[in-house]
Protein backbone atom coordinates (compact mmCIF):
# COMPACT_ATOMS: atom_id res chain seq x y z
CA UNK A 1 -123.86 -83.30 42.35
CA UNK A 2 -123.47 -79.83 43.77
CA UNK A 3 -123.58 -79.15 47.84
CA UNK A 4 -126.62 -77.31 48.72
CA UNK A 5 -126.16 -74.27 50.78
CA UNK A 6 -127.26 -75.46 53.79
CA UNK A 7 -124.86 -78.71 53.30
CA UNK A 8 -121.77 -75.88 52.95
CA UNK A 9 -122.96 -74.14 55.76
CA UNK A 10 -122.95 -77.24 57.79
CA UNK A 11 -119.14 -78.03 57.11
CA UNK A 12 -118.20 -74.79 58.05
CA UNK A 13 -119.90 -75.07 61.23
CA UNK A 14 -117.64 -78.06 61.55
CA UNK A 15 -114.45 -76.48 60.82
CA UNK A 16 -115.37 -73.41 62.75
CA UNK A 17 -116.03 -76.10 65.97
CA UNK A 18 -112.62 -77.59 65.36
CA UNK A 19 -111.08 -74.22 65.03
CA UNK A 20 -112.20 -72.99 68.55
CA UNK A 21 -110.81 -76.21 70.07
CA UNK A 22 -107.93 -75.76 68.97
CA UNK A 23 -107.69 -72.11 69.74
CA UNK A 24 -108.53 -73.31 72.88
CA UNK A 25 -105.73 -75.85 73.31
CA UNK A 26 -102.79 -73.54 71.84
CA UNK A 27 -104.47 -70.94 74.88
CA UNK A 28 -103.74 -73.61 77.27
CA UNK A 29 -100.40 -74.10 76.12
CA UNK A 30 -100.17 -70.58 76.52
CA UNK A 31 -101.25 -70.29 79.73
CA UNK A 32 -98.71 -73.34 80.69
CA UNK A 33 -95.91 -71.37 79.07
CA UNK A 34 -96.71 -67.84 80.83
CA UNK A 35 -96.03 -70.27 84.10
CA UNK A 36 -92.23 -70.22 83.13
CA UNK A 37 -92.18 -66.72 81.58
CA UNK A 38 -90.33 -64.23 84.46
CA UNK A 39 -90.59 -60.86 82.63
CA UNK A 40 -92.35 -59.05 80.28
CA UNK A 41 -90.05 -58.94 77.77
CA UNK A 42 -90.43 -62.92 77.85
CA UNK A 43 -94.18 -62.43 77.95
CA UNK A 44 -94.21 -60.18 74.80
CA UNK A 45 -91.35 -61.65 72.88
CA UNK A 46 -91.55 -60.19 69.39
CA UNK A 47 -88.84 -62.12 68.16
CA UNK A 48 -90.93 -65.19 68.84
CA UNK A 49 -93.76 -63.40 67.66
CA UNK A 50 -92.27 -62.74 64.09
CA UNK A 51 -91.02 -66.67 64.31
CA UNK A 52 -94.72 -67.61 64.40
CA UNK A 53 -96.32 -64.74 61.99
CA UNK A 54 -93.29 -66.20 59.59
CA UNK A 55 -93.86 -69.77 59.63
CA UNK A 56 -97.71 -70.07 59.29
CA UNK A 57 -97.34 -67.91 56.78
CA UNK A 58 -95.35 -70.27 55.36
CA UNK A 59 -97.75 -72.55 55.66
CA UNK A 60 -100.97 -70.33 54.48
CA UNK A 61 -98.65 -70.51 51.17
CA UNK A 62 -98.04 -74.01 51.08
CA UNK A 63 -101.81 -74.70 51.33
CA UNK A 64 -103.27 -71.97 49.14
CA UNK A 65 -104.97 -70.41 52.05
CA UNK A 66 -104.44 -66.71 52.12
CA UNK A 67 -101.61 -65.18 53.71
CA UNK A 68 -102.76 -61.94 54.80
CA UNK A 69 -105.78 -63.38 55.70
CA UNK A 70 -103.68 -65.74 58.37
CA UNK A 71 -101.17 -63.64 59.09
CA UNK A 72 -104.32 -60.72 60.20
CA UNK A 73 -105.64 -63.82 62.04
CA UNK A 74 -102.42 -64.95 64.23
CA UNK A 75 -101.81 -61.46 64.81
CA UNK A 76 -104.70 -60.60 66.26
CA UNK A 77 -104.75 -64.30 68.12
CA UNK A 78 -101.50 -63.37 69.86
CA UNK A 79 -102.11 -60.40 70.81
CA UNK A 80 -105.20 -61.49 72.49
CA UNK A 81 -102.57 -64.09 74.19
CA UNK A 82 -100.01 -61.65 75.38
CA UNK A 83 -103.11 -59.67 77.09
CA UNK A 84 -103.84 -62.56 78.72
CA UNK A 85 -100.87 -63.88 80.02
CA UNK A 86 -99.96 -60.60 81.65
CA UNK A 87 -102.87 -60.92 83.29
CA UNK A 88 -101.67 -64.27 84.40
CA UNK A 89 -98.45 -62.82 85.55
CA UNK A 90 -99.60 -59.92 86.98
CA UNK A 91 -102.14 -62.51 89.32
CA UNK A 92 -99.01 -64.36 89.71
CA UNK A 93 -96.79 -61.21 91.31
């Protein structure tokens, strides 16, 4: 039998409610981390950066989601991140 629209709709709504709890709980990690982080540089880190833009592409590919899709996504994810923990650093100073 084939989903109605409303029925789709209705999952996504689901998955877009476990989506911003978890973007939620990687923030608070974030915000835990930036409580260790001493510079900018450490605050920034673009080799850590590429470390995460590599590996869930990695996994976009092993699950058939789409890459640039993800890797748009996480990029735009961390940078939001990085604004907000200098703002947590610059409180901090």
């Amino acid at each position: 039998m084939t989903k109605s629209l409303a029925d789709i709709r209705l999952e996504i709504d689901e998955i877009d409610q476990q989506l911003v709890r978890l973007i939620a709980s990687r923030g608070e990690l974030v915000k835990e981390a930036c409580q260790v982080k001493k510079t900018v540089q450490e605050v920034e880190a673009p080799d850590r950066v590429a470390q995460v833009i590599d590996k869930v592409s990695r996994y976009a590919l092993e699950t058939g989601a789409d890459v640039r899709l993800v890797e748009t996504l996480y990029r735009q994810m961390i940078a939001g991140f990085i604004q907000l923990e200098h703002q947590v650093v610059k409180k901090r100073d």
